[in-house]
C-alpha atoms as a PDB file:
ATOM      1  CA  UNK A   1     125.801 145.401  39.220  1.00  0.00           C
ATOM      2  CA  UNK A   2     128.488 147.679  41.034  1.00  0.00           C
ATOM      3  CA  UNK A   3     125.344 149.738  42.187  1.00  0.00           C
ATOM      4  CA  UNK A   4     123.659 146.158  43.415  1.00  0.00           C
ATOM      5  CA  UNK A   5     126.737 144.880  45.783  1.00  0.00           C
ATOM      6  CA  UNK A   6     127.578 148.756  47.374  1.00  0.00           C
ATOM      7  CA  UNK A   7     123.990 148.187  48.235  1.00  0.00           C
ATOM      8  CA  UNK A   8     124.334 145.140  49.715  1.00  0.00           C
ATOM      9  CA  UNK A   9     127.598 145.954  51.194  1.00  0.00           C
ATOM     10  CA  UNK A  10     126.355 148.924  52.896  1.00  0.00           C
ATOM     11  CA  UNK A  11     123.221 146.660  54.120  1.00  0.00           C
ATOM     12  CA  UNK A  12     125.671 144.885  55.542  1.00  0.00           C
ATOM     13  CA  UNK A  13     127.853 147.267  57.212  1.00  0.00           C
ATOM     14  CA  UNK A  14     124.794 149.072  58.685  1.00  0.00           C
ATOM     15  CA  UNK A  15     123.130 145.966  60.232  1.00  0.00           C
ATOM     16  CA  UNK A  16     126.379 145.349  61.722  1.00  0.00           C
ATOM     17  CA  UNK A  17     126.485 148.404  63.611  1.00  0.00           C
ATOM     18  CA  UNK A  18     122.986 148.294  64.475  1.00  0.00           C
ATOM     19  CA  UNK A  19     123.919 145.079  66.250  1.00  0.00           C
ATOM     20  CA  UNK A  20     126.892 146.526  67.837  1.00  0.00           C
ATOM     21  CA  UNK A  21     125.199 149.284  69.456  1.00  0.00           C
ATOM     22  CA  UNK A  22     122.129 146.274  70.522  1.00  0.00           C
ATOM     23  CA  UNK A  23     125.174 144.295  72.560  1.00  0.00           C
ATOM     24  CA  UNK A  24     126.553 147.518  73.960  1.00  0.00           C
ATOM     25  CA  UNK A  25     122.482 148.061  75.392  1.00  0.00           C
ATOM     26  CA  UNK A  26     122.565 144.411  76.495  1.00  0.00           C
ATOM     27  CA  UNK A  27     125.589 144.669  78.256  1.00  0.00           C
ATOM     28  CA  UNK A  28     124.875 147.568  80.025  1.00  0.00           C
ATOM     29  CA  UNK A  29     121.381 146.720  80.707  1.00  0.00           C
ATOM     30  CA  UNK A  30     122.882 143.615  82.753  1.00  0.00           C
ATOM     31  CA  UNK A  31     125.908 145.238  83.598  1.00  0.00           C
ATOM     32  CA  UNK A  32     123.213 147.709  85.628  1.00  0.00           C
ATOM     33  CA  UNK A  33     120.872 144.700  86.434  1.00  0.00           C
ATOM     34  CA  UNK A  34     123.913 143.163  88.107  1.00  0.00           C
ATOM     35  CA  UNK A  35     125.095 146.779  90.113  1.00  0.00           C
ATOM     36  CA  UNK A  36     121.457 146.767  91.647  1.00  0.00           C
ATOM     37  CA  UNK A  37     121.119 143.387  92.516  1.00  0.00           C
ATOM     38  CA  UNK A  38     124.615 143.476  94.467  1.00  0.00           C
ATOM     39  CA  UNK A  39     123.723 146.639  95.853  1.00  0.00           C
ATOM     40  CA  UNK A  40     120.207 144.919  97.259  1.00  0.00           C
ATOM     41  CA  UNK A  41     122.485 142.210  98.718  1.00  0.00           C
ATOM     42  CA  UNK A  42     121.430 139.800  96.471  1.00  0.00           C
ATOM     43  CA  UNK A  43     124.249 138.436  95.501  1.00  0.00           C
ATOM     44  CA  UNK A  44     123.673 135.012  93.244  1.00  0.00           C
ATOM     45  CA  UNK A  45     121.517 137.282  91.391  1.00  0.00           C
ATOM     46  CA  UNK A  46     124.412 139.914  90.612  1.00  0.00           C
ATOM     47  CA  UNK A  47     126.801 137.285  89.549  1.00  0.00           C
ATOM     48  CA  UNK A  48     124.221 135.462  86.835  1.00  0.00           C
ATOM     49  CA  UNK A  49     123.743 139.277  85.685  1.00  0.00           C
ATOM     50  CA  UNK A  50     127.439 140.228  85.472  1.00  0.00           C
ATOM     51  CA  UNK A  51     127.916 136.837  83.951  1.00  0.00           C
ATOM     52  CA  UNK A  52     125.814 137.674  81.357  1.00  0.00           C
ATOM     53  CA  UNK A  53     127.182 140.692  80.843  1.00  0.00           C
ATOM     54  CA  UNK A  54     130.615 139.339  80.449  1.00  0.00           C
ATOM     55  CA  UNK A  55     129.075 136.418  77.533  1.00  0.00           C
ATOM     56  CA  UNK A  56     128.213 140.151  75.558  1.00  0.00           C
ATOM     57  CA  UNK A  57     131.344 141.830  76.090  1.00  0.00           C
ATOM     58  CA  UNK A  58     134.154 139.839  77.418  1.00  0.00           C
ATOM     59  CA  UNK A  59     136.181 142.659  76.880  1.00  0.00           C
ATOM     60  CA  UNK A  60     134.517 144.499  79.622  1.00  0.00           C
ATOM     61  CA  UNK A  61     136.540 145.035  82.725  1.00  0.00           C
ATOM     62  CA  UNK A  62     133.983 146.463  84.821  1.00  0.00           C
ATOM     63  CA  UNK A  63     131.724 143.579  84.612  1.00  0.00           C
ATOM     64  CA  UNK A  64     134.514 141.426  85.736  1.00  0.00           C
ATOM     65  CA  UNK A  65     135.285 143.515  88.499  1.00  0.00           C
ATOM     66  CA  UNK A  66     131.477 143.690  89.435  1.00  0.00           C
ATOM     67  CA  UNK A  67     131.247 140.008  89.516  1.00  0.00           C
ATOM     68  CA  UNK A  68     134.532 139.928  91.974  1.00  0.00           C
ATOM     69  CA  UNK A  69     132.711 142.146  93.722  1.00  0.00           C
ATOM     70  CA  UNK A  70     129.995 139.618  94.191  1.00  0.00           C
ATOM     71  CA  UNK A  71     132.094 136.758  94.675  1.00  0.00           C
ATOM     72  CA  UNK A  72     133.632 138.878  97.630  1.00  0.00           C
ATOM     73  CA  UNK A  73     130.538 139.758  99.054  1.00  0.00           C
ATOM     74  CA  UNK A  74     128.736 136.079  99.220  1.00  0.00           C
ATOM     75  CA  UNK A  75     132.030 134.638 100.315  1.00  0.00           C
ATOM     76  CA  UNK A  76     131.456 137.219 103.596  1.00  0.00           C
ATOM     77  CA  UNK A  77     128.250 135.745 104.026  1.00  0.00           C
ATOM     78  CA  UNK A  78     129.624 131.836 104.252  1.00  0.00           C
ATOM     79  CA  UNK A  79     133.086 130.490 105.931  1.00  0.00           C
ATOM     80  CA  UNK A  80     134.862 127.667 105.083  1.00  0.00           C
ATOM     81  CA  UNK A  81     136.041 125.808 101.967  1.00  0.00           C
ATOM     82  CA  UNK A  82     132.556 127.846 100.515  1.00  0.00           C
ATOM     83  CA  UNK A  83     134.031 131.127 101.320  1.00  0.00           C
ATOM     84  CA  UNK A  84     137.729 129.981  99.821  1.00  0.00           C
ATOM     85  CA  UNK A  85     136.180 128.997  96.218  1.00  0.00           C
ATOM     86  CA  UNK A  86     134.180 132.341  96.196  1.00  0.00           C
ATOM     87  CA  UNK A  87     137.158 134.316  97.035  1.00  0.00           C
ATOM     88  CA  UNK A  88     139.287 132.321  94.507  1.00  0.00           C
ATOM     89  CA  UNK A  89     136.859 133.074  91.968  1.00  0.00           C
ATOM     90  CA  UNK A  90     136.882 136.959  92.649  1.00  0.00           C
ATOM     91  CA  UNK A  91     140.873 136.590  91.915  1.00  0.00           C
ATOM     92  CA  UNK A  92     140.231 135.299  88.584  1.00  0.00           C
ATOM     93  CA  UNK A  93     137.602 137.749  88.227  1.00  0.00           C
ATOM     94  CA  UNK A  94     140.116 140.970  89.525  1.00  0.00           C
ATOM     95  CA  UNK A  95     143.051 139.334  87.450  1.00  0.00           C
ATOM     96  CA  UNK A  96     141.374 139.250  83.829  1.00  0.00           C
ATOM     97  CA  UNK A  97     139.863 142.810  84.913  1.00  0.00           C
ATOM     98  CA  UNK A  98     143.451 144.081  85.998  1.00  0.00           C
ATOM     99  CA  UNK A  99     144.918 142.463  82.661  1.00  0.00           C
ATOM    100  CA  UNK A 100     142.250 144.956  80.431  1.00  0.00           C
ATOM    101  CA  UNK A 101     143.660 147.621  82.272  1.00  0.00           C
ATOM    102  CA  UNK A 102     141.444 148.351  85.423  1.00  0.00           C
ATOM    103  CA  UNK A 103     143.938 150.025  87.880  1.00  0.00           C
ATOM    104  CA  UNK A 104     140.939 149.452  90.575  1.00  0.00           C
ATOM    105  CA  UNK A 105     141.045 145.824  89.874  1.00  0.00           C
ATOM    106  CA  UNK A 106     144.327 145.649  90.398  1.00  0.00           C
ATOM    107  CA  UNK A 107     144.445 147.220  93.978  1.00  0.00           C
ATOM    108  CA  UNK A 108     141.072 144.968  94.953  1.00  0.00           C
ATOM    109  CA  UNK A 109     143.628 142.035  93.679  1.00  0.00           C
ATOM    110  CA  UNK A 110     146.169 143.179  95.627  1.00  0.00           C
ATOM    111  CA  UNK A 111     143.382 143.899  98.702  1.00  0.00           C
ATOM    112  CA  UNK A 112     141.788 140.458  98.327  1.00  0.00           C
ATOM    113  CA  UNK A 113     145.114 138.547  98.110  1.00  0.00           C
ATOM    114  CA  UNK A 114     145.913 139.692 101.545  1.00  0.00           C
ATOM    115  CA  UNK A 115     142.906 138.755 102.858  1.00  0.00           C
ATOM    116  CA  UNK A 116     142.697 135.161 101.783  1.00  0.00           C
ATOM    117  CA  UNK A 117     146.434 135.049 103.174  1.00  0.00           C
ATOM    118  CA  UNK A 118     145.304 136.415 106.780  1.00  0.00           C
ATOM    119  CA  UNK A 119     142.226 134.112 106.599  1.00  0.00           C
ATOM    120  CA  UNK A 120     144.101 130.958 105.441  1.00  0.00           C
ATOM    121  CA  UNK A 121     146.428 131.741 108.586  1.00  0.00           C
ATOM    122  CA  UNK A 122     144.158 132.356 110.958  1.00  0.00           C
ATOM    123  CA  UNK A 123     142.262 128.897 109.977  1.00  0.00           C
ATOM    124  CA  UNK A 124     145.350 128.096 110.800  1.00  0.00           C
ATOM    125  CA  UNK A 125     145.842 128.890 113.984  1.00  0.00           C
ATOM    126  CA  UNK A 126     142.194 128.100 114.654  1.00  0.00           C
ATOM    127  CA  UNK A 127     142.928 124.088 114.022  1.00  0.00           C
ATOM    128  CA  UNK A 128     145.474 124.209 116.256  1.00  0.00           C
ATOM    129  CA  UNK A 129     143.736 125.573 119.382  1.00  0.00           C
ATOM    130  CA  UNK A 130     140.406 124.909 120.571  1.00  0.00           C
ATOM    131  CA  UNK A 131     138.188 127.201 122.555  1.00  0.00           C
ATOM    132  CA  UNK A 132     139.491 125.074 125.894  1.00  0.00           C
ATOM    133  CA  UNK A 133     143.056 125.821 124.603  1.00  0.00           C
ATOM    134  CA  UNK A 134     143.013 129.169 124.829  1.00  0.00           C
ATOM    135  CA  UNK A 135     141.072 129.601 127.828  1.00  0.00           C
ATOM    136  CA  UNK A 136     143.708 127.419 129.914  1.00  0.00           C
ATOM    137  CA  UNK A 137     146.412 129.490 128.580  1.00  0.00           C
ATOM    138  CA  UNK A 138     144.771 132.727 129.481  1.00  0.00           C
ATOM    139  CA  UNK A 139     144.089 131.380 132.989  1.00  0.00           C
ATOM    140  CA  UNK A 140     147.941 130.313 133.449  1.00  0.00           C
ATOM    141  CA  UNK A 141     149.068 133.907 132.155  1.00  0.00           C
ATOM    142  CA  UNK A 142     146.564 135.505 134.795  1.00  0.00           C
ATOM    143  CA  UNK A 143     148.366 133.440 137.397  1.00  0.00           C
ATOM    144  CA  UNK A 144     151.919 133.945 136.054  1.00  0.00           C
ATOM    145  CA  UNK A 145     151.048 137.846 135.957  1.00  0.00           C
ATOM    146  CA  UNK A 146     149.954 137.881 139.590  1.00  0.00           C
ATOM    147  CA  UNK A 147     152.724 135.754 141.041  1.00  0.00           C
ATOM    148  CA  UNK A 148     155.351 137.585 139.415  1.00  0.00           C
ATOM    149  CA  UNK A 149     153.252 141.232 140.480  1.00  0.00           C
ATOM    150  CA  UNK A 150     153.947 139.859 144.020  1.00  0.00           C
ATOM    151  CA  UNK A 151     157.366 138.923 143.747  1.00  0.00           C
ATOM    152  CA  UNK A 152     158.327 142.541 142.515  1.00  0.00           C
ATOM    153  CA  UNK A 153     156.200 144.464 145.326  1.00  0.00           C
ATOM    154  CA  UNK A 154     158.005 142.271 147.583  1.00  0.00           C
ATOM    155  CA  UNK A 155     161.386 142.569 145.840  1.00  0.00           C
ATOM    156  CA  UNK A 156     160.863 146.617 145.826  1.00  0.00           C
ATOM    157  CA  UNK A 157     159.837 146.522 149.680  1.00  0.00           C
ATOM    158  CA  UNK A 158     162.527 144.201 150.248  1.00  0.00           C
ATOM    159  CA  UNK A 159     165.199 146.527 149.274  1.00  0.00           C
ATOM    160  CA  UNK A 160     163.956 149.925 150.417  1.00  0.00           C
ATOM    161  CA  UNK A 161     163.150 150.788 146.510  1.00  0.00           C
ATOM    162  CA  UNK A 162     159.556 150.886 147.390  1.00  0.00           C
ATOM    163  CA  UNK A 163     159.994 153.474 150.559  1.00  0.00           C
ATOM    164  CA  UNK A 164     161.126 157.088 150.670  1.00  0.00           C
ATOM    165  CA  UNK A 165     160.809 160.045 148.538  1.00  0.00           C
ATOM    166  CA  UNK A 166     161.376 159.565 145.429  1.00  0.00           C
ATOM    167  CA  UNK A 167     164.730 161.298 143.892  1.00  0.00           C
ATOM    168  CA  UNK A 168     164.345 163.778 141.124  1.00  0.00           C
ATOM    169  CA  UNK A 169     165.513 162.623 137.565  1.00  0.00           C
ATOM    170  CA  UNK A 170     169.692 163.634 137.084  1.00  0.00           C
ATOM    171  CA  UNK A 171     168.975 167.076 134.731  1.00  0.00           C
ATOM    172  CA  UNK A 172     166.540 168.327 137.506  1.00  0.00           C
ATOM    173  CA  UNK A 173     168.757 167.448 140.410  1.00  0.00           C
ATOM    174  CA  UNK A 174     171.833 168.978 138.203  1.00  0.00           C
ATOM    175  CA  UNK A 175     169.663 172.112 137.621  1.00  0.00           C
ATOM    176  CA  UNK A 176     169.207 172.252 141.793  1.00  0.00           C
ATOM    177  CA  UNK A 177     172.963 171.745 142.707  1.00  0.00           C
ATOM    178  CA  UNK A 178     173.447 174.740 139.706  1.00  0.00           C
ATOM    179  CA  UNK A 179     170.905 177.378 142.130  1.00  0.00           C
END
């Protein structure tokens, strides 16, 4: 009987490995699937792979990070509110990778962060000048720049300041009073 359930047990404990090293295939086989359909652009495709991969092994950083990776890349490809939820779902993506220890998730984090801040801002800015906005103020700027440009050269001929040779600076004209 004691010979019976080592059996068994060892049945057991085999099988159970043989299935560990099956998910740890799996996952890498769409861990890879994802890598080359990201690299090809194809960027849906890479997320439904590294989303897979992350169902075998949730404990897998790098598939995490891929898929952030992806989210990143198909949020360049869009603008908008479509472009915000990607990149918001790459900083869930870098977070959980950065909490299982990936020190290169946590400087994408860190990278992507400051990107969605200088994009929100320059939305920003966007919404409150239009096209015709800016190209009034650049107009009034040229103007500005060339009325004030006359008013110096006028100023400088004015007062003699644009006339006559020009005086050395103090340490040269102290070095020719020395000779």
């Amino acid at each position: 009987m004691k010979r019976i359930i080592s059996l068994l047990l060892a049945l057991a404990l085999s099988l159970s490995l043989a299935a560990c090293g099956d998910s740890s295939a799996k996952w890498q086989e769409q861990y890879d699937l994802g890598q080359k359909y990201l690299t090809d652009g194809n960027y849906e495709e890479a997320i439904l792979a590294f989303t897979a991969a992350i169902e075998i092994d949730p404990k897998q950083a790098l598939a995490y990070v891929g898929r952030g990776d992806a989210y990143v890349a198909q949020a360049g490809t869009l603008s908008g509110a479509d472009a915000q939820a990607l990149y918001e779902k790459a900083l869930a993506d870098y977070e959980t990778a950065a909490s299982l220890g990936d020190a290169a998730a946590a400087e994408k984090l860190a990278a992507l962060r400051a990107t969605v801040a200088a994009e929100s801002l320059l939305a920003e800015l966007y919404a409150r000048f239009s096209a015709e906005d800016i190209e009034s103020e650049c107009r009034e700027l040229r103007r500005r720049c060339e009325v004030s440009g006359r008013r110096y050269g006028a100023a400088r001929t004015a007062t003699g300041t644009a006339r006559g040779p020009r005086r050395p600076p103090p340490w040269q004209a102290a070095s020719a009073a020395s000779r």
